[in-house]
N, C-alpha and C. Protein backbone atom coordinates (compact mmCIF):
# COMPACT_ATOMS: atom_id res chain seq x y z
N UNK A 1 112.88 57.34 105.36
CA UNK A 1 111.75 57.05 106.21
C UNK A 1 112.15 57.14 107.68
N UNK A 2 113.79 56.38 108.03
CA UNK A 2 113.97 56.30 109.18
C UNK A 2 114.34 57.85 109.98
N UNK A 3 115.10 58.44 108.93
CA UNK A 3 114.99 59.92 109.16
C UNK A 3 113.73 61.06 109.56
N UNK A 4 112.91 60.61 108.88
CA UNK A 4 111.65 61.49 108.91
C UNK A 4 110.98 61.12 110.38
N UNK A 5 111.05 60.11 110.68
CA UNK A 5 110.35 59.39 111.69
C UNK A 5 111.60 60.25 113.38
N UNK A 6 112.34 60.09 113.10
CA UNK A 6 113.49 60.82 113.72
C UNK A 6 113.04 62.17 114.13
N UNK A 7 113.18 62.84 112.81
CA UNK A 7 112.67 64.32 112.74
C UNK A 7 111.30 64.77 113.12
N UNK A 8 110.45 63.78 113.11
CA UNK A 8 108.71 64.32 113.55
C UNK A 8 108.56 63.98 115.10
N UNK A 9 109.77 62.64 115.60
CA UNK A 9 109.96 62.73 117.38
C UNK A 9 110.93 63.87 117.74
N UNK A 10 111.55 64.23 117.36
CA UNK A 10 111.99 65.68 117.69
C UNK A 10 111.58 67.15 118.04
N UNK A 11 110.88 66.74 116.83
CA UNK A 11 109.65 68.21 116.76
C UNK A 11 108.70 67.50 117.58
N UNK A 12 108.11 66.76 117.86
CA UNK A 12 107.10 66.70 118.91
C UNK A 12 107.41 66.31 120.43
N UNK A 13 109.32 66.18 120.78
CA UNK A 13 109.73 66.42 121.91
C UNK A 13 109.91 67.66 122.70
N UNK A 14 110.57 68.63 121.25
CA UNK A 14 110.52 70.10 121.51
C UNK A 14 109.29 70.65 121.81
N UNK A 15 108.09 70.47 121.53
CA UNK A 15 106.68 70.74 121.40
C UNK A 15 106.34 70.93 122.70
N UNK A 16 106.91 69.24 123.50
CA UNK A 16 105.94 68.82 124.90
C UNK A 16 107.09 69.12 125.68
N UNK A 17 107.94 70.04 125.51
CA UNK A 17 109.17 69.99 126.58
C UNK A 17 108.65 71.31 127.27
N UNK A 18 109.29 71.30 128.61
CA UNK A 18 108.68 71.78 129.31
C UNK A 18 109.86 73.53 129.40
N UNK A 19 111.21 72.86 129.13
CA UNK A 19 112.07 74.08 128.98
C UNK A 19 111.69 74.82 127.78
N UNK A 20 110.98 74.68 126.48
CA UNK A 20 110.56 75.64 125.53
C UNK A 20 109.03 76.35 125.94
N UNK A 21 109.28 77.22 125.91
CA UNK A 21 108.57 78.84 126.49
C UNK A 21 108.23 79.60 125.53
N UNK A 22 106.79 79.48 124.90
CA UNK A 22 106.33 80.10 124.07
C UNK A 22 105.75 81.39 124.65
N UNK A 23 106.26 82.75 124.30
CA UNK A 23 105.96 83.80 124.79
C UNK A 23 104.42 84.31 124.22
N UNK A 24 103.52 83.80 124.50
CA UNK A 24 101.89 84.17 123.87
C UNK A 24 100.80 83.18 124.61
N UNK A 25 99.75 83.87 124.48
CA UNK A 25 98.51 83.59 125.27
C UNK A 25 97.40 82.67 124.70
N UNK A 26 96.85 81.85 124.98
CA UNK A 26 96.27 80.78 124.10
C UNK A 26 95.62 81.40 123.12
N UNK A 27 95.26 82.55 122.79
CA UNK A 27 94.99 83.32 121.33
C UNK A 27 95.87 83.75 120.51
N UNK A 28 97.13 83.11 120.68
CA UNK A 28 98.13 83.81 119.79
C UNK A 28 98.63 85.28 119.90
N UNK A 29 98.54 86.02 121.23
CA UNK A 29 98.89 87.10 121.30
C UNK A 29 99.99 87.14 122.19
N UNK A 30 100.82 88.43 120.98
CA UNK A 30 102.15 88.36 122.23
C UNK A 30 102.03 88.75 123.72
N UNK A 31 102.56 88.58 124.50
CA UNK A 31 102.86 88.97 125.43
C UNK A 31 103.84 89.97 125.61
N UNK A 32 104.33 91.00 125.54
CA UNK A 32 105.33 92.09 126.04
C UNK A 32 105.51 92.77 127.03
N UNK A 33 104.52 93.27 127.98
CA UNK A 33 104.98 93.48 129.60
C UNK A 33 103.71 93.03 130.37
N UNK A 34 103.89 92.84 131.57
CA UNK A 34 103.35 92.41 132.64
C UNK A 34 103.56 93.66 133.86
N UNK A 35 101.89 94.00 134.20
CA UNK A 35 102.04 94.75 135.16
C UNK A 35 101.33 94.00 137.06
N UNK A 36 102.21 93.69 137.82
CA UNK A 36 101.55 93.24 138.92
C UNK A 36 101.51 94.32 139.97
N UNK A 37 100.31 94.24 140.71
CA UNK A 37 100.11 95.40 141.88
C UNK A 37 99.84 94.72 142.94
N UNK A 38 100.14 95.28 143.95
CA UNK A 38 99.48 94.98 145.32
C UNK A 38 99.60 95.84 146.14
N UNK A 39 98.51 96.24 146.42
CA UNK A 39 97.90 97.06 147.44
C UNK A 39 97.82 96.63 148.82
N UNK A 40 98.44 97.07 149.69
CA UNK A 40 98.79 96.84 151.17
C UNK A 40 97.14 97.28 151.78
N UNK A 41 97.26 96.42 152.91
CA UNK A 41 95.71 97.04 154.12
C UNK A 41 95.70 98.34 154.35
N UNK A 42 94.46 98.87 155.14
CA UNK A 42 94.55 100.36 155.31
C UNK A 42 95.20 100.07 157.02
N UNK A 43 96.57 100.52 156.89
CA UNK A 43 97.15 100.83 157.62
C UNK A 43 98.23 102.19 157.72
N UNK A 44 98.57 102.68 159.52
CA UNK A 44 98.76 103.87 159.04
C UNK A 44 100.09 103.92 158.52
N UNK A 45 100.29 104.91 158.02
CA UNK A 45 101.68 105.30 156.70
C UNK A 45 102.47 104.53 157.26
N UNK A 46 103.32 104.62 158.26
CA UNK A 46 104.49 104.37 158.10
C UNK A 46 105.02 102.52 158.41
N UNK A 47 103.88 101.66 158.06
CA UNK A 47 103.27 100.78 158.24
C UNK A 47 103.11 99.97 156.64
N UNK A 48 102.39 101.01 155.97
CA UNK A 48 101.81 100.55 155.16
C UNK A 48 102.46 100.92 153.62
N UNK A 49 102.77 99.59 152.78
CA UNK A 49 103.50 98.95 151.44
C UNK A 49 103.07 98.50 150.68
N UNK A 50 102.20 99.54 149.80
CA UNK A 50 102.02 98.89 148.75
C UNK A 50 103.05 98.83 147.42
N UNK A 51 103.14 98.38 146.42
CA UNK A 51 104.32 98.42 145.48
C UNK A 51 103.27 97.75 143.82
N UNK A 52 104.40 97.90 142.85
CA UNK A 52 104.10 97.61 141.68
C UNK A 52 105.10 97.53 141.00
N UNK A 53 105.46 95.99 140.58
CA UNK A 53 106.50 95.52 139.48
C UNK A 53 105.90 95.53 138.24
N UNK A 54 106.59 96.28 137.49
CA UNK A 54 106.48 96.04 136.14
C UNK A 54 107.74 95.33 134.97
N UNK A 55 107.16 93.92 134.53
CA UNK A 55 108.18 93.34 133.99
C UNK A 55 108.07 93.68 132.48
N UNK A 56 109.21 93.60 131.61
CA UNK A 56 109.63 93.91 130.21
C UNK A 56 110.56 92.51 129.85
N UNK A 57 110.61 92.39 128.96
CA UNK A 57 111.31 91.62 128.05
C UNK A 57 113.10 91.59 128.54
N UNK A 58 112.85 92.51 129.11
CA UNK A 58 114.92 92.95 129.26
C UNK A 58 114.83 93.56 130.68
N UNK A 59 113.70 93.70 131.10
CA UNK A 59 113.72 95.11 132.42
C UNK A 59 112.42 94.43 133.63
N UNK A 60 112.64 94.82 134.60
CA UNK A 60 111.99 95.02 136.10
C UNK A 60 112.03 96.01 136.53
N UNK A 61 111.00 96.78 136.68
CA UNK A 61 110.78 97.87 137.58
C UNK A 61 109.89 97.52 138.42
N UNK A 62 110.02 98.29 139.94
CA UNK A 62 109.50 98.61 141.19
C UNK A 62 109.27 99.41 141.76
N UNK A 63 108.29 99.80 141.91
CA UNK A 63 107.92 100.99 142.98
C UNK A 63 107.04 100.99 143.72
N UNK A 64 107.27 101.37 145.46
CA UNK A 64 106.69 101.08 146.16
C UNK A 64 106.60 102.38 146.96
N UNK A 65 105.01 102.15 147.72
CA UNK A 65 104.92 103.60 148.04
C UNK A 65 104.01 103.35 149.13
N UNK A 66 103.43 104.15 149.88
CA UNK A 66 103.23 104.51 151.06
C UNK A 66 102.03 105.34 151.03
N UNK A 67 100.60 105.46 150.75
CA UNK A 67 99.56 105.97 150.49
C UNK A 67 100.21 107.00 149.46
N UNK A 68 100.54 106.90 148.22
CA UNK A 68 101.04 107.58 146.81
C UNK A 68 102.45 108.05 147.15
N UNK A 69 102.99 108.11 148.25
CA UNK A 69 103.96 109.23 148.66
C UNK A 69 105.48 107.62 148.36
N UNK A 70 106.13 108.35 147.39
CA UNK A 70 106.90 106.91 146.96
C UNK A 70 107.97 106.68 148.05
N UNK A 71 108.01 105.84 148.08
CA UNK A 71 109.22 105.26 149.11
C UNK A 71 110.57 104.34 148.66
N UNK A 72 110.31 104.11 147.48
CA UNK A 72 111.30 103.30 146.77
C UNK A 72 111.38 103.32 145.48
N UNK A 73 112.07 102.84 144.34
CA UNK A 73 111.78 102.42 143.10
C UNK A 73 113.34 101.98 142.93
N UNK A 74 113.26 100.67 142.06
CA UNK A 74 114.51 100.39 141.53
C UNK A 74 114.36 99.39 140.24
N UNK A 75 115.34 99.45 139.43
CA UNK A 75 115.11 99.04 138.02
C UNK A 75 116.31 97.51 138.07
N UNK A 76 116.19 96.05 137.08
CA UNK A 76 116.71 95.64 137.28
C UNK A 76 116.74 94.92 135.55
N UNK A 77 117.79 94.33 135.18
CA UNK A 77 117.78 93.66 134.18
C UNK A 77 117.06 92.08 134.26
N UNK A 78 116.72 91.75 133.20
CA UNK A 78 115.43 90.66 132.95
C UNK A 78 115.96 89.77 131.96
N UNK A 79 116.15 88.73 132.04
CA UNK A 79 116.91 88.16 130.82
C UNK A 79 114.93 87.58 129.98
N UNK A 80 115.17 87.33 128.70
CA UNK A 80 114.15 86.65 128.13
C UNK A 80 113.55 85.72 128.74
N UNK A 81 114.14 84.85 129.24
CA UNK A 81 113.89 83.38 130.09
C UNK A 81 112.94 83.44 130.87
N UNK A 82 113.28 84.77 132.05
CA UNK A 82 112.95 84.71 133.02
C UNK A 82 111.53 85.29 132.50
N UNK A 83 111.41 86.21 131.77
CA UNK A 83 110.08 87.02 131.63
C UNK A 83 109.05 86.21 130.70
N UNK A 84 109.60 84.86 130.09
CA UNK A 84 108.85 83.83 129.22
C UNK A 84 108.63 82.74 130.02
N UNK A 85 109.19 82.65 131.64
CA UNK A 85 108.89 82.28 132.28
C UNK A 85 107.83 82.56 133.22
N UNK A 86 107.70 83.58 133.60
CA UNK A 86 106.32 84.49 133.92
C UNK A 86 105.41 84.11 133.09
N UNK A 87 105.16 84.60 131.85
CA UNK A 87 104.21 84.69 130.67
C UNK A 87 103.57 83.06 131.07
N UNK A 88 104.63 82.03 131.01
CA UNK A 88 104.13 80.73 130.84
C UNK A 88 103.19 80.30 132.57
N UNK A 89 103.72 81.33 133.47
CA UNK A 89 103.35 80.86 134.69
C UNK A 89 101.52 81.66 134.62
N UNK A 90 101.26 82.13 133.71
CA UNK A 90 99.89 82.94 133.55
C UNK A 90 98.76 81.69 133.24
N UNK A 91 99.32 80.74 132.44
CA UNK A 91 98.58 79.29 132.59
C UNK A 91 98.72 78.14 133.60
N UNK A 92 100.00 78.57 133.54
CA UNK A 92 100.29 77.49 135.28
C UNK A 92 99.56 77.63 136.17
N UNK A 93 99.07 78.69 136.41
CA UNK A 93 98.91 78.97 137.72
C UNK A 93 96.87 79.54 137.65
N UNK A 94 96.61 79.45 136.19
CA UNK A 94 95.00 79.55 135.46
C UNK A 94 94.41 81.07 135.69
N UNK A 95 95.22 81.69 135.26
CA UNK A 95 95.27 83.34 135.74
C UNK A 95 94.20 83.73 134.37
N UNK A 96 93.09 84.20 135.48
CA UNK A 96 91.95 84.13 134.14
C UNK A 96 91.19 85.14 134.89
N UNK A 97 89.86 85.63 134.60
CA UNK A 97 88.81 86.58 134.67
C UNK A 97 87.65 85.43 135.39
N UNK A 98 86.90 85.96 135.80
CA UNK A 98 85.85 85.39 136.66
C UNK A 98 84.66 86.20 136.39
N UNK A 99 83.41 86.15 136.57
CA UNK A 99 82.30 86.86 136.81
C UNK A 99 82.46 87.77 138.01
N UNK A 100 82.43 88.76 138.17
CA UNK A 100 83.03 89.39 139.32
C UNK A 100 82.34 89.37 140.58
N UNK A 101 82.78 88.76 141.53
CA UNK A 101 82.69 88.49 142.91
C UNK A 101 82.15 90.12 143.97
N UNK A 102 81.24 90.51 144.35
CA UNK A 102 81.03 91.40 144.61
C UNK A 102 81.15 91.82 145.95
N UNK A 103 81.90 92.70 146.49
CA UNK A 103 82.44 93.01 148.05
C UNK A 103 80.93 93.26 148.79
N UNK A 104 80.70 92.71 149.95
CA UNK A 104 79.56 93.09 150.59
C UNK A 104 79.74 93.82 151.53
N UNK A 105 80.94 94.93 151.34
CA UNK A 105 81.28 95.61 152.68
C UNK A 105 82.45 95.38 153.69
N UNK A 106 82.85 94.19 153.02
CA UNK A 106 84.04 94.10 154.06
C UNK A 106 85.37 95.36 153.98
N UNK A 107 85.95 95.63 154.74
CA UNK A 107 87.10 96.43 154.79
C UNK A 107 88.26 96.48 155.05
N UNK A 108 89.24 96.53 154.93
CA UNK A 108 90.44 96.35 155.17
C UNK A 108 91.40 95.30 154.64
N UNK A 109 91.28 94.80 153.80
CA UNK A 109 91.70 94.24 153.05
C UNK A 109 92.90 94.35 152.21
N UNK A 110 93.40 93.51 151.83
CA UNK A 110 94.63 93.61 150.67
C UNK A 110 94.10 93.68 149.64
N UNK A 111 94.82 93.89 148.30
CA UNK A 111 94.24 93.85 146.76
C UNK A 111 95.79 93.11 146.25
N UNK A 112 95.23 92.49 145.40
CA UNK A 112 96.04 92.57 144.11
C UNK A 112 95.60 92.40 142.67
N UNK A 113 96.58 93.26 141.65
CA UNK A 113 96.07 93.14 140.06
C UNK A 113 97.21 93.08 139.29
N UNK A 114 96.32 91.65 138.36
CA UNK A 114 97.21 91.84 136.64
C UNK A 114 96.81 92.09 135.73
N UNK A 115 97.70 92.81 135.08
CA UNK A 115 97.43 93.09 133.63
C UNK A 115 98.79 92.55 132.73
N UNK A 116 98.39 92.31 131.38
CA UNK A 116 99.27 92.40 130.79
C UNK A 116 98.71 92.70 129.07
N UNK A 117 99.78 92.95 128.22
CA UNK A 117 100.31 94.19 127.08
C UNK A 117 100.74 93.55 126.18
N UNK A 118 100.66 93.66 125.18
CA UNK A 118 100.75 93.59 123.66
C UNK A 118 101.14 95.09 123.37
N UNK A 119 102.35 95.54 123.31
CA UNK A 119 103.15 96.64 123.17
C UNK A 119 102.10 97.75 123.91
N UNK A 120 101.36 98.62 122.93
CA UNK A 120 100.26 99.84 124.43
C UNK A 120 99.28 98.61 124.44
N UNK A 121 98.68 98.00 123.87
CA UNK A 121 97.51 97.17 124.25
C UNK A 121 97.57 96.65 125.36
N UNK A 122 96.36 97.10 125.81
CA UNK A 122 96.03 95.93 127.28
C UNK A 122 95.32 95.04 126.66
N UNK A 123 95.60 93.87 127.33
CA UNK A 123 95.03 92.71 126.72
C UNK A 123 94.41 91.98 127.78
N UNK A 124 95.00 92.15 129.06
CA UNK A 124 94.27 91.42 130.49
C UNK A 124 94.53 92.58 131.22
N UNK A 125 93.12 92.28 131.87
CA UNK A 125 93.28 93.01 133.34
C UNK A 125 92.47 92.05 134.12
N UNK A 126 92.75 91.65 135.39
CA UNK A 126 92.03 91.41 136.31
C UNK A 126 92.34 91.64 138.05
N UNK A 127 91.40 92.19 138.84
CA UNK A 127 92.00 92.27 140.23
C UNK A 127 91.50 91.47 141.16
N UNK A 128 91.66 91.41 142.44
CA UNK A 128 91.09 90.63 143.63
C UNK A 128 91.38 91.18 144.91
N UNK A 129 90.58 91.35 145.62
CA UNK A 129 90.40 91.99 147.23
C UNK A 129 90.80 91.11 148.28
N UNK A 130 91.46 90.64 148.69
CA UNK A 130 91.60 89.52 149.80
C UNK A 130 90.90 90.36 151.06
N UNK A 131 89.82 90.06 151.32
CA UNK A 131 88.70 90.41 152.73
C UNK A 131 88.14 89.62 153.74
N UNK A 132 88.44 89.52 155.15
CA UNK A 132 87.86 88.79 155.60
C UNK A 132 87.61 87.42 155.41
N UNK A 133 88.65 86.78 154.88
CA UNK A 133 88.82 85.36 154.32
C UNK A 133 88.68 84.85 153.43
N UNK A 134 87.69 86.03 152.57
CA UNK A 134 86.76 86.05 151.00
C UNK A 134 87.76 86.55 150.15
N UNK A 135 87.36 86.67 148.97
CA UNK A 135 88.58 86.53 148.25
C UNK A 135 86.96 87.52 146.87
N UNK A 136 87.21 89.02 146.69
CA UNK A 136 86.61 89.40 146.04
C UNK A 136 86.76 89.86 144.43
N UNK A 137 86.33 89.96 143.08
CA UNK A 137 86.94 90.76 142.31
C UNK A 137 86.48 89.60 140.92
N UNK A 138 87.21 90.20 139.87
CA UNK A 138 86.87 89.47 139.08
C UNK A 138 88.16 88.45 138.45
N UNK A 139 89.39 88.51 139.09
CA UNK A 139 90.48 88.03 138.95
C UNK A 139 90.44 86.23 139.78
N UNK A 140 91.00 85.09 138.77
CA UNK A 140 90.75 84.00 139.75
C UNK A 140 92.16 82.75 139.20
N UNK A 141 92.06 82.29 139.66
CA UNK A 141 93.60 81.33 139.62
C UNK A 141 94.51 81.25 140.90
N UNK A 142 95.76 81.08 140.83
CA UNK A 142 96.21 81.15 141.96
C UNK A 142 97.40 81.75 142.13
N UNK A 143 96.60 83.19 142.28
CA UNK A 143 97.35 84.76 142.49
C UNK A 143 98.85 84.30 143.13
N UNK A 144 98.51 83.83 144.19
CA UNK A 144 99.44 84.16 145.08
C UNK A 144 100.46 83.53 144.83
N UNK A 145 100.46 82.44 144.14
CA UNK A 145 101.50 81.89 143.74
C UNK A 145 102.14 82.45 142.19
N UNK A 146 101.44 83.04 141.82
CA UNK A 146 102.21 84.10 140.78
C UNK A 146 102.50 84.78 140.98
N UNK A 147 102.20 85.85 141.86
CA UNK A 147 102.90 86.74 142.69
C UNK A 147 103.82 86.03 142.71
N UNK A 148 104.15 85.14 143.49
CA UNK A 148 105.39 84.93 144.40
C UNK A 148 106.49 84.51 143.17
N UNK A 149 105.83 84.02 142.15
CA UNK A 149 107.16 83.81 141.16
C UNK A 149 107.91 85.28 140.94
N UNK A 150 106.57 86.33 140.91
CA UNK A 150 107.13 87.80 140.17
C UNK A 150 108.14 88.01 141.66
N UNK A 151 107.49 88.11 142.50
CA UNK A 151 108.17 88.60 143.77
C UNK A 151 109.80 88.07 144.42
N UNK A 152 110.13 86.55 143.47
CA UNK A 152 111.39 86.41 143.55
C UNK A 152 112.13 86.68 142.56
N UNK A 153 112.13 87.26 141.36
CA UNK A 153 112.35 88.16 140.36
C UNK A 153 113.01 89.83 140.76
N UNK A 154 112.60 89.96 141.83
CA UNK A 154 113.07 91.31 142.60
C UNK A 154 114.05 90.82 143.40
N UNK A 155 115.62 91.24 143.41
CA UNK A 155 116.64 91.46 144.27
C UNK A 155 116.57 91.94 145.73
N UNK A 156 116.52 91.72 147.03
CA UNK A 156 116.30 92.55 147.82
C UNK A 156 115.18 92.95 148.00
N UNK A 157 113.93 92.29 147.37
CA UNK A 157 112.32 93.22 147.54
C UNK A 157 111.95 93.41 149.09
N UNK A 158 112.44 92.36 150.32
CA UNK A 158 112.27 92.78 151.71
C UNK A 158 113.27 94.41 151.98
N UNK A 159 114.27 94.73 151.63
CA UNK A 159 114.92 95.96 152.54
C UNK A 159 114.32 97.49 151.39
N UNK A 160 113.12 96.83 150.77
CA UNK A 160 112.75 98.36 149.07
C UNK A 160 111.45 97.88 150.01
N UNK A 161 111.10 97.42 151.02
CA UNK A 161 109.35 97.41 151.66
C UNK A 161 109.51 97.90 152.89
N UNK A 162 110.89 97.56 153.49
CA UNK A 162 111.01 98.22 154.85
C UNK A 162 112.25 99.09 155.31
């Protein structure tokens, strides 16, 4: 009895612990890569950085470019942790779909978008326009701070932007 009682606070410490990282989406779907974008303002070329990490299970890729014309790319190793750490930051941070917010014209703006994959399956996509203080698109949570987890995941991402 005293055993069992042992064994069912165990399993329900492991459960609520915060270091176990279940790699899947509240529907039970895996997660396997993560694609983040961000699209720089319309500024002129040699100015302007946009880029796109794509994370894997084992891998980081980057490439960043300059109205299509590439300017960088570099590949980096990914341990599990880190990329089940991402996955888990997709609820942290309430990275969800919205009714889509409709641009009334503003211009110049930043973007950013996620998606993420179930091996080819897309399984999420959502983007957002940062405009004029508005915040457009059908993407909602708090981008920027997921970004910024992906964005310290990159080695060096300031001297691969400038």
């Amino acid at each position: 009895m005293k055993t069992a009682f042992i064994f069912n606070l165990l399993i329900v410490f492991l459960l609520a612990s915060p270091v176990t990282l279940i790699n899947q989406t509240k529907n039970d779907v895996e997660i396997t890569k993560i694609i983040y974008h961000f699209g720089d303002a319309s500024v002129p070329p040699p100015y302007h950085r946009s880029y796109t990490v794509e994370l894997n299970k084992d891998s980081l890729n980057i490439v960043v470019n300059s109205y299509g014309d590439i300017l960088a790319k570099a590949s980096y190793q990914l341990d599990s942790l880190q990329f089940d750490s991402i996955v888990a930051n997709i609820d942290k941070y309430k990275i969800k779909n919205q009714k889509n917010k409709q641009n009334r014209g503003c211009t110049g703006g930043t973007s950013e978008s996620i998606s993420y994959f179930n091996g080819d399956e897309k399984i999420f996509y959502g983007y957002v326009y940062h405009c004029g203080g508005t915040d457009f698109g059908d993407l909602e949570g708090e981008v920027r701070s997921f970004a910024q987890e992906i964005r310290l995941l990159v080695p060096k991402l300031d001297s691969l932007l400038f």
